[in-house]
Protein backbone atom coordinates (compact mmCIF):
# COMPACT_ATOMS: atom_id res chain seq x y z
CA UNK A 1 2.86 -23.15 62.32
CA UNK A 2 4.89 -19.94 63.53
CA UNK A 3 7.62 -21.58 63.43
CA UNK A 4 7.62 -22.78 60.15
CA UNK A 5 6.39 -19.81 58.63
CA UNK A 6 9.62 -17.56 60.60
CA UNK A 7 11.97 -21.05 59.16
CA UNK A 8 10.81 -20.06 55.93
CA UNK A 9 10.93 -16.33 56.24
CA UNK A 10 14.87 -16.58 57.22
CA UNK A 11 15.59 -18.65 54.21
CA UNK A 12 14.14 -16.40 51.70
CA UNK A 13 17.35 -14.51 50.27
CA UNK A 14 15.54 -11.37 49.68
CA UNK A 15 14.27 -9.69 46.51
CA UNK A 16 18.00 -8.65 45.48
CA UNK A 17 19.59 -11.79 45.68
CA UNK A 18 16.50 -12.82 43.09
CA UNK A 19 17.38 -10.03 41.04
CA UNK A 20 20.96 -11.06 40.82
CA UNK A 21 19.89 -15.10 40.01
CA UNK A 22 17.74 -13.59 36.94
CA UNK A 23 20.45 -12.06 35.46
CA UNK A 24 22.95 -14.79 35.67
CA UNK A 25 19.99 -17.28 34.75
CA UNK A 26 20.03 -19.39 37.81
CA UNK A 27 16.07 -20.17 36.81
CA UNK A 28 16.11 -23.45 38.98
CA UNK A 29 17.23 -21.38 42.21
CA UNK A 30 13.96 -18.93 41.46
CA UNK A 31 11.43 -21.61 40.49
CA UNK A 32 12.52 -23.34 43.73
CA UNK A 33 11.24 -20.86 45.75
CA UNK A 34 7.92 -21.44 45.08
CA UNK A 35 7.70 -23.45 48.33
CA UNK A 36 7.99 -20.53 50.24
CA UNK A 37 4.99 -18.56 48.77
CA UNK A 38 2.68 -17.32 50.87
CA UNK A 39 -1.20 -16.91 49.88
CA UNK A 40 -2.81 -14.23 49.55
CA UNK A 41 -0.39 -13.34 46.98
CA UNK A 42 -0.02 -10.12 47.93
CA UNK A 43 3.19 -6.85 48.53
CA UNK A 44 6.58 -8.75 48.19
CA UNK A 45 4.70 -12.01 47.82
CA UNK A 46 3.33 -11.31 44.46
CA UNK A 47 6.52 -9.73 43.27
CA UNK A 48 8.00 -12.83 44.48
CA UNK A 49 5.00 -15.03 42.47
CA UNK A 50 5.63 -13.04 39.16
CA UNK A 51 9.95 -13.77 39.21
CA UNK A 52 8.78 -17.65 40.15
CA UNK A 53 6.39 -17.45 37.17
CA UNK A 54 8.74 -16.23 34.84
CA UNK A 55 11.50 -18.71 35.68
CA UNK A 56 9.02 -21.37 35.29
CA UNK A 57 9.04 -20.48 31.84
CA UNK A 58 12.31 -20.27 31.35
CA UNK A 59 12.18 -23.85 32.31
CA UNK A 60 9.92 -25.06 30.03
CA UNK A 61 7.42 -25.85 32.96
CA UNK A 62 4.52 -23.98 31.22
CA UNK A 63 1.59 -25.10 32.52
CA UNK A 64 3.15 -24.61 35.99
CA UNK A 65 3.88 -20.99 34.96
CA UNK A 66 0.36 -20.92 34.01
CA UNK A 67 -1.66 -21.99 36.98
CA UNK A 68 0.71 -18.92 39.28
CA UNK A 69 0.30 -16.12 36.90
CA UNK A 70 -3.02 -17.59 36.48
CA UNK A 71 -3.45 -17.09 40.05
CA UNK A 72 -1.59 -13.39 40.07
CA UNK A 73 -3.95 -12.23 37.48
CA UNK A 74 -7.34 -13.27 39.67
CA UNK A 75 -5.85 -10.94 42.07
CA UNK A 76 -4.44 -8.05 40.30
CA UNK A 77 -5.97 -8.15 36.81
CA UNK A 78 -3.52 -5.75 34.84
CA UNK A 79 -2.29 -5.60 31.49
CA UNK A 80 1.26 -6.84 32.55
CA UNK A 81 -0.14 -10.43 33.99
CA UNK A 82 -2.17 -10.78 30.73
CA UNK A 83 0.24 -9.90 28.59
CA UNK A 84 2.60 -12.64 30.51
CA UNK A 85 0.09 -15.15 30.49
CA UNK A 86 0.00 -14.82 26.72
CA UNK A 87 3.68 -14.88 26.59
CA UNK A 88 3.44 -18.40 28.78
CA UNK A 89 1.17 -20.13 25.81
CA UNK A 90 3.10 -18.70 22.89
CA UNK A 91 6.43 -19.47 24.45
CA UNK A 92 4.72 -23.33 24.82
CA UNK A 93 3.07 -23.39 21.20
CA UNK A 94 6.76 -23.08 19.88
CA UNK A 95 8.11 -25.12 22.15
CA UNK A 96 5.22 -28.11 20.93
CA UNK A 97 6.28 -27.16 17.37
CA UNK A 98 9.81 -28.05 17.67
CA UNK A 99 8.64 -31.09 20.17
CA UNK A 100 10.30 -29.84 23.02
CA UNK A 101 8.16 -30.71 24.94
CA UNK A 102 5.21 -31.76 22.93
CA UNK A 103 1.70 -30.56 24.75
CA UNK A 104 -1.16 -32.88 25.40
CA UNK A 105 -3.53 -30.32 24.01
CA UNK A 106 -2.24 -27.97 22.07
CA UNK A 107 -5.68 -26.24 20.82
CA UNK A 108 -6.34 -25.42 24.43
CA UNK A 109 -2.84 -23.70 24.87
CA UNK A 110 -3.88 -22.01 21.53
CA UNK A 111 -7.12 -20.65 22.60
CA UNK A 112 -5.57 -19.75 25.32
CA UNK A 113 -2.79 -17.40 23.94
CA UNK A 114 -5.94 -15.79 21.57
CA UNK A 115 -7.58 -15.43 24.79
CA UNK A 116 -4.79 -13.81 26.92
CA UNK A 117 -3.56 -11.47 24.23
CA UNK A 118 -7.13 -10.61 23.35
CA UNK A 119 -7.42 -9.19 27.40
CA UNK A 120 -4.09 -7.47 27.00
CA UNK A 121 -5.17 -5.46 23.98
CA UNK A 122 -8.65 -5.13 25.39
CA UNK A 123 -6.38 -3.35 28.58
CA UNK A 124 -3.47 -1.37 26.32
CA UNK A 125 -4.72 -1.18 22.26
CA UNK A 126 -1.63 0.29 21.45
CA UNK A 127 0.73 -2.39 23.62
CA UNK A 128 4.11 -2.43 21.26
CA UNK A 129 4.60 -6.00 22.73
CA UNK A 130 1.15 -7.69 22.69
CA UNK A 131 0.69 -6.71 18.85
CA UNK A 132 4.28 -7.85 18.40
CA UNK A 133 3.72 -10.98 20.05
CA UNK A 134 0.24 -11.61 18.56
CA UNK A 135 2.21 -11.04 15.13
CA UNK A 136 4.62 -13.31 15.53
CA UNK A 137 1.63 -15.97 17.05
CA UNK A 138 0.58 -15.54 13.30
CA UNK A 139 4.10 -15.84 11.34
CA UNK A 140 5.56 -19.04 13.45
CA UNK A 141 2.79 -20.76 15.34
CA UNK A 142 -0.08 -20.30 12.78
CA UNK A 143 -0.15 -21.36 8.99
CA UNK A 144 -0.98 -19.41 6.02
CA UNK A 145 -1.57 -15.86 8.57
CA UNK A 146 1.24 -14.04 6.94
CA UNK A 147 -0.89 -11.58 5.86
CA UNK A 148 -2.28 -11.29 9.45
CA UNK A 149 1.24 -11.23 10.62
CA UNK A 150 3.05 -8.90 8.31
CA UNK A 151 -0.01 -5.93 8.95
CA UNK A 152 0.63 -6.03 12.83
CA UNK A 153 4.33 -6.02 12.06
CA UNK A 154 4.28 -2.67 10.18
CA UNK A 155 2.03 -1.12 12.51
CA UNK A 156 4.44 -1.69 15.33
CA UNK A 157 7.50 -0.42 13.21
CA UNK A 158 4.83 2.62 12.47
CA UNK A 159 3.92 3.61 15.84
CA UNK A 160 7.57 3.49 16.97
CA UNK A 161 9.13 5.25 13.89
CA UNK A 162 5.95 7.87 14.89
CA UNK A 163 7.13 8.34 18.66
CA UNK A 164 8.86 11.73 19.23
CA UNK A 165 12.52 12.42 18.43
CA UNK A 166 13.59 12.44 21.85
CA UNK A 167 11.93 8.97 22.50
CA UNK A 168 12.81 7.28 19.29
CA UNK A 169 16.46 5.77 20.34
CA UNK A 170 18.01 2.47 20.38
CA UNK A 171 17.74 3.30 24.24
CA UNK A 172 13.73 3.25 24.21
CA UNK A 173 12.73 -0.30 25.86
CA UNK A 174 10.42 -0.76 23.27
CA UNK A 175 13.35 -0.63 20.58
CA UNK A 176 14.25 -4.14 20.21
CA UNK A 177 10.53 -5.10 19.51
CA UNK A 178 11.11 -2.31 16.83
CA UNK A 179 14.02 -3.88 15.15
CA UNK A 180 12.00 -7.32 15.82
CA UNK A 181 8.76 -6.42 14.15
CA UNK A 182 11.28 -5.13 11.15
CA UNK A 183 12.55 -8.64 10.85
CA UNK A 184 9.35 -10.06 11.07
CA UNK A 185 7.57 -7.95 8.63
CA UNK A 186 10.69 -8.95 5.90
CA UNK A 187 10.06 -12.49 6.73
CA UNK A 188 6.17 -12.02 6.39
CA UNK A 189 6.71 -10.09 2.95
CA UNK A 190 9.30 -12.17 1.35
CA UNK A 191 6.74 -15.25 2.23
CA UNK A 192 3.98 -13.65 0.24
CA UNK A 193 6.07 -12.52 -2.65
CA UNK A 194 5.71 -8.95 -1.80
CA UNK A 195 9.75 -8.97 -2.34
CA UNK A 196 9.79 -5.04 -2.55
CA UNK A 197 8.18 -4.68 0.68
CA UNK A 198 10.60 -7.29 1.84
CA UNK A 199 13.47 -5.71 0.63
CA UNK A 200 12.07 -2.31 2.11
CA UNK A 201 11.78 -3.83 5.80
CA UNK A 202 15.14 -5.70 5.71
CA UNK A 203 17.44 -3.35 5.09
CA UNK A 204 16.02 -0.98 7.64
CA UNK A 205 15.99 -3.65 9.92
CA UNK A 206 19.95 -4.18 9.35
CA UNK A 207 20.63 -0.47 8.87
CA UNK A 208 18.84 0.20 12.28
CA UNK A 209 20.47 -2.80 14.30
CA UNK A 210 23.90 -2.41 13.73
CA UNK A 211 25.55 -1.51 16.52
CA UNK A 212 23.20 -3.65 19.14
CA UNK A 213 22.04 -6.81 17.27
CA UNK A 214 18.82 -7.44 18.73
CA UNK A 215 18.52 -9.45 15.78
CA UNK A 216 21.71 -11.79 14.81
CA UNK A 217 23.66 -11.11 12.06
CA UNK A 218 23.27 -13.75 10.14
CA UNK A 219 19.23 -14.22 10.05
CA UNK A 220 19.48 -10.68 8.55
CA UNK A 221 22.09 -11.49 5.73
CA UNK A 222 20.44 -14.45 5.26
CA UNK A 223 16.85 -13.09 4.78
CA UNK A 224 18.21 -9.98 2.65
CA UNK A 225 19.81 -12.31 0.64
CA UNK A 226 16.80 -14.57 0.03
CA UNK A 227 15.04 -11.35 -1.12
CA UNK A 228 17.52 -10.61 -3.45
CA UNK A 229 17.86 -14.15 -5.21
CA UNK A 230 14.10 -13.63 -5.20
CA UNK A 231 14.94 -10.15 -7.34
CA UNK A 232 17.65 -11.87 -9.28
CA UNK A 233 20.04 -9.83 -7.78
CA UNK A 234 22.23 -12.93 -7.19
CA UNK A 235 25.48 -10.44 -6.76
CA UNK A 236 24.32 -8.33 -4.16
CA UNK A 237 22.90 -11.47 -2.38
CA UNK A 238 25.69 -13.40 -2.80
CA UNK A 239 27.69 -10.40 -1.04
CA UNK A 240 25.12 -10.12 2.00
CA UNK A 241 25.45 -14.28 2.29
CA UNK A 242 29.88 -13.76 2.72
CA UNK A 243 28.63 -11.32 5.51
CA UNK A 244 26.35 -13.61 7.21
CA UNK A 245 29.56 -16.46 7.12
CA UNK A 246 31.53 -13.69 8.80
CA UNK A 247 29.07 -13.00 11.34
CA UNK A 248 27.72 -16.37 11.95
CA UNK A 249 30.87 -17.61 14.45
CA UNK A 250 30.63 -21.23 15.51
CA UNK A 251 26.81 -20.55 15.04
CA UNK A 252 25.50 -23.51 13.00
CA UNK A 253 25.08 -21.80 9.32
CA UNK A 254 24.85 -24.63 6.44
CA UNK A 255 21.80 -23.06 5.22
CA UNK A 256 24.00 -20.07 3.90
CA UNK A 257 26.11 -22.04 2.14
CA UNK A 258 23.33 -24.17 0.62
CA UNK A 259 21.78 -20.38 -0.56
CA UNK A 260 25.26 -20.04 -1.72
CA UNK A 261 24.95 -22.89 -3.58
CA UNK A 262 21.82 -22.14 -4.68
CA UNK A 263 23.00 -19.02 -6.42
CA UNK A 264 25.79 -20.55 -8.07
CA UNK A 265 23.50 -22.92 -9.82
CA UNK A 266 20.78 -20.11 -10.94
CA UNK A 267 24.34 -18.21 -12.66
CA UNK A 268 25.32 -21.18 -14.18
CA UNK A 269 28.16 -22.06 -12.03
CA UNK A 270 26.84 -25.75 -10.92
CA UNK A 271 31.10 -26.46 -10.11
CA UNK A 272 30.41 -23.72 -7.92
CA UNK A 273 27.44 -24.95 -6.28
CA UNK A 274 28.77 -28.44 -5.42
CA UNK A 275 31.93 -27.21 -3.64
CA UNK A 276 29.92 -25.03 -1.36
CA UNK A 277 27.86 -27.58 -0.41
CA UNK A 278 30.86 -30.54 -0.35
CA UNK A 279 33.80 -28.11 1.12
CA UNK A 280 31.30 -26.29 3.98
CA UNK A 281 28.36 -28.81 4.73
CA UNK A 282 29.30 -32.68 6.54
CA UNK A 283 27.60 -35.20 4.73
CA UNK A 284 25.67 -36.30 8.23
CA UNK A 285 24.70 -32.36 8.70
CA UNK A 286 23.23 -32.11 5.03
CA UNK A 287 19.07 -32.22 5.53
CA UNK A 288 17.27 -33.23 2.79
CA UNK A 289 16.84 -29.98 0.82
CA UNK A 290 20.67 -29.63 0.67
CA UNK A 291 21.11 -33.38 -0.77
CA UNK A 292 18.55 -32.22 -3.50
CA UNK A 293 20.41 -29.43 -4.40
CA UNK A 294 23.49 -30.98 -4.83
CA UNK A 295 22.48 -33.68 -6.87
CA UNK A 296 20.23 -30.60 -8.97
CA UNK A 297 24.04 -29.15 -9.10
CA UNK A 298 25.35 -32.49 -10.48
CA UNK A 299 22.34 -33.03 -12.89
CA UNK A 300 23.23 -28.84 -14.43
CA UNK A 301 27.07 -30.45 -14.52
CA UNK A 302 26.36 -33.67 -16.59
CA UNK A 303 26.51 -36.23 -14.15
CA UNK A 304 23.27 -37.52 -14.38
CA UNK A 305 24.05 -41.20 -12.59
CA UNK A 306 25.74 -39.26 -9.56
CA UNK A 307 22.40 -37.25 -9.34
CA UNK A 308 20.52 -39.81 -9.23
CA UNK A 309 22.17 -41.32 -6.56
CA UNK A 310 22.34 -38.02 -4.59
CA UNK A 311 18.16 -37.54 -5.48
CA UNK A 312 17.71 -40.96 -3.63
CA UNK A 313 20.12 -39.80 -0.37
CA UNK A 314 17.44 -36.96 -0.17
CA UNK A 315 14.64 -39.45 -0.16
CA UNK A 316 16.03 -41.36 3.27
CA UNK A 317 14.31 -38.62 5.59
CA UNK A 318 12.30 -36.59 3.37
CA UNK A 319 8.77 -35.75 4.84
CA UNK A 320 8.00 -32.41 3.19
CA UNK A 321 10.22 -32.04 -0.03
CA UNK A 322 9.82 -35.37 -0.98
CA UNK A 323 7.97 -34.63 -3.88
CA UNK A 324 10.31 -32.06 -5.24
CA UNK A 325 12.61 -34.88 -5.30
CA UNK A 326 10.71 -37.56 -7.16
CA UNK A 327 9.59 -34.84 -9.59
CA UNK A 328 13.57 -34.07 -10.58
CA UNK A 329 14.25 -38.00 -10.62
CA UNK A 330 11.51 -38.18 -12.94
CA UNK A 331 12.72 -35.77 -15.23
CA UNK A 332 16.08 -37.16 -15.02
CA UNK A 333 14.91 -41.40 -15.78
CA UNK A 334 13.23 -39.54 -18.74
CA UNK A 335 16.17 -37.52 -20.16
CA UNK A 336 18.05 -41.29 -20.02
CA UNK A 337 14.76 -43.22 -21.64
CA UNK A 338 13.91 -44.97 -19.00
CA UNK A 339 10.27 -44.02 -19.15
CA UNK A 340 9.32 -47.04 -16.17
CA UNK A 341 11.28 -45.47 -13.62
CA UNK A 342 10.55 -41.84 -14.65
CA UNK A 343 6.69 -42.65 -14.56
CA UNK A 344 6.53 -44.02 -11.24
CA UNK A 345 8.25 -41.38 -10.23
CA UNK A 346 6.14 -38.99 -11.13
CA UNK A 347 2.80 -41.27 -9.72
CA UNK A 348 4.74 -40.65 -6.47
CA UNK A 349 4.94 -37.04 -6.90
CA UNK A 350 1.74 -36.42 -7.40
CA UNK A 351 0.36 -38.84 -5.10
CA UNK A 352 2.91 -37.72 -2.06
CA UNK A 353 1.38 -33.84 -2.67
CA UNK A 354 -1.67 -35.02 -2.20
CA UNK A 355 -2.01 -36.64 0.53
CA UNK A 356 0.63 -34.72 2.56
CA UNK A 357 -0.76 -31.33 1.14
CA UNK A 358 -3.85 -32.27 0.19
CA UNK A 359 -3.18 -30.47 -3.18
CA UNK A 360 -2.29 -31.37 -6.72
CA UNK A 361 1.02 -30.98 -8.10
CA UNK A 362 0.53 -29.72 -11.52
CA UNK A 363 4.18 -29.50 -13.36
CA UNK A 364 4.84 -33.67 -12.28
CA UNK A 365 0.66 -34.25 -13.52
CA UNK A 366 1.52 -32.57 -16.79
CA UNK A 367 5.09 -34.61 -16.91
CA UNK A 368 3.15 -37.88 -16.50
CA UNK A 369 0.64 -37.51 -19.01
CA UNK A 370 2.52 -36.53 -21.89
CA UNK A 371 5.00 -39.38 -20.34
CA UNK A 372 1.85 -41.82 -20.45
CA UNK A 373 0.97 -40.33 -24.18
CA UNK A 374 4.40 -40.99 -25.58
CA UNK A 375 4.24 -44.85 -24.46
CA UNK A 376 0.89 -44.71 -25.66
CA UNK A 377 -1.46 -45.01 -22.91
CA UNK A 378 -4.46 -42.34 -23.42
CA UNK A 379 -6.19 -43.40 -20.90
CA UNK A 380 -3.32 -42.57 -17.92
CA UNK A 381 -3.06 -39.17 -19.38
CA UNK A 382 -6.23 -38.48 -19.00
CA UNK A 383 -6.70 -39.16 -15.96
CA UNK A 384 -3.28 -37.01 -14.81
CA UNK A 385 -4.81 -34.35 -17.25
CA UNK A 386 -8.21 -34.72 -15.05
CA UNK A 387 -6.60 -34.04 -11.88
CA UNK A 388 -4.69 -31.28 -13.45
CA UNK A 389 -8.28 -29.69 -14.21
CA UNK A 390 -9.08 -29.45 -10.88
CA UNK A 391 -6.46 -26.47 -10.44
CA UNK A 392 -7.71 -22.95 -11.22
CA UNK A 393 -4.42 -22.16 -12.76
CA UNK A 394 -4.32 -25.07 -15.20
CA UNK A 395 -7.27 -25.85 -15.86
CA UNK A 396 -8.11 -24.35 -19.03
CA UNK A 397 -4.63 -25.82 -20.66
CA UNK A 398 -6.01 -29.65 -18.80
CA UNK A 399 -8.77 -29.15 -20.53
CA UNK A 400 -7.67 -28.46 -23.62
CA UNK A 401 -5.53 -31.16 -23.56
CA UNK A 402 -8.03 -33.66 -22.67
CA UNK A 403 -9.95 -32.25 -25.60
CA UNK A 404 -7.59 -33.27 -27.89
CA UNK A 405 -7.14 -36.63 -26.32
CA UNK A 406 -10.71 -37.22 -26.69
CA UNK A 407 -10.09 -36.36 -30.76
């Protein structure tokens, strides 16, 4: 047993050499040395445990990374382990979200994040990171916790912006979760149509971030730019999108030029809007938001049969827009009197928002019963008008309407 343990010994490289594979990545060499770990985790051994851990992660081998900091916290309960333990389920959560890999049980990974950043605060209140992380928990793993998201956010920027002069500087460790929660609190804003506030947070963030990037370019053009279309300030955005096509590099950016695009239709420049998309986006690249735009680009232009045909290229993979779609094909088969097709487009519509969002769509309801009025069936707009009732929003003009049906 000696003489394993002294084998072992002489092939660890030393805490250096793991310092050096952690900055050139070499995660596989680290994770691979958690044969040699010796329990009690203790001195060298645990700083050895917590560099394992961490490349664990890197690796996507969560639950691995789990069980040893897992184990590192039972000894050593600190604010640090916690704090990494939380990082180990959040970094997994959006790793399930994207499906790479997908977890077996992702409510347990999410009480366990809650849990772990719950004992990090409970250790450090005022932890820049936890409250960062525990932000940004709310903004990309939960839904609908914007509001959640986008008060830890500015509390973050707040306590850093309140540090002393001297500690305030693009040097301070804590600066990048700074710029970060900036970001974040833009993206929370804009989401909840607090577009000020959004525009506020942005430009600091891209004012502040300059010269280091902690943030890449062209998420912050991008985001100040949706702000701006969102202020109808189409010509300043459409100036912050040419500087996020400059700064993008071989990055993968169609979703500028579809903004582009997007801009060029709200000015009336539909021309414009198509050769964004056509001269900048390959067909096979073009997701199913950007083949609705373009045909919404064709439709402004005229060329209503070429719309149509682009509206139904958006339907081959559609699982969240879809409805969106079928709502402009409806209004499209109507403009051309052919009231079949436009109706059962809009039963689609409605139908697809329900059941995928478990809400009504009101704007395609109200299309189909004045649709189902004008071919003369009362009875099918009332019953689009009765699901349109349902909606705070609309339901005094549903009922109205059904009121008048009813004579």
């Amino acid at each position: 047993m000696n003489e394993n343990r002294m084998s072992q010994e002489s092939q660890f490289p030393g805490m250096d050499a793991v310092e050096q594979w952690k900055r050139a990545g070499k995660w596989e060499e680290i994770a691979a040395l958690a044969a040699q770990l010796e329990r009690p985790l203790r001195g060298e051994q645990a700083k050895l445990a917590e560099e394992v851990a961490f490349a664990l992660s890197q690796l996507a081998r969560y639950a691995e990374a789990r069980e040893l900091y897992g184990e590192l916290y039972a000894l050593d309960p600190t604010r640090r382990l916690a704090s990494a333990l939380a990082y180990v389920h959040y970094a997994a959560l959006l790793a399930h979200k994207i499906r790479k890999p997908r977890l077996e049980n992702p409510e347990e990974w999410r009480k366990g994040f809650e849990h772990w950043v719950g004992e990090a605060l409970k250790l450090d209140p005022k932890s820049l990171k936890d409250r960062y992380r525990l932000a940004m928990y709310y903004a990309t793993v939960q839904s609908a916790k914007d509001h959640k998201a986008l008060r830890l956010f500015a509390e973050v920027a707040r306590d850093f912006e309140a540090l002393p002069d001297a500690e305030r500087t693009e040097q301070n460790r804590f600066f990048k979760t700074y710029v970060r929660s900036l970001y974040g609190a833009a993206r929370s804003a804009y989401r909840l149509g607090r577009f000020e506030d959004a525009r506020r947070f942005i430009f600091r963030c891209i004012r502040l971030d300059r010269a280091r990037n902690h943030q890449k370019p062209v998420f912050k053009y991008f985001l100040a730019a949706k702000v701006l279309v969102a202020l109808q300030q189409y010509e300043d955005a459409e100036r912050g999108l040419r500087l996020a096509v400059e700064s993008a590099g071989n990055q993968e950016h169609d979703f500028v030029y579809a903004l582009l695009a997007q801009i060029a239709l709200a000015t009336g420049r539909a021309a414009d809007g198509v050769k964004w998309i056509e001269q900048h986006i390959r067909p096979h690249h073009r997701k199913p938001y950007i083949w609705r735009l373009l045909a919404d680009c064709e439709a402004a232009r005229g060329d209503r049969k070429r719309a149509l045909k682009l509206y139904k290229n958006a339907l081959l993979k559609d699982h969240a827009g879809r409805h969106l779609t079928l709502y402009r094909m409806g209004q499209l088969y109507e403009a051309i009197n052919e009231f079949g097709p436009a109706r059962r487009a809009y039963e689609e519509a409605s139908d697809f928002r329900r059941k995928r969002y478990l809400s009504e769509f009101p704007e395609a309801l109200e299309a189909l019963a004045k649709l189902c009025e004008r071919q003369g069936d009362v009875e099918g707009a009332r019953k689009a008008y009765t699901r349109m009732s349902t909606l705070p929003a609309y339901a005094e003009r549903a009922q109205a309407e059904l009121q008048r049906l009813a004579g």
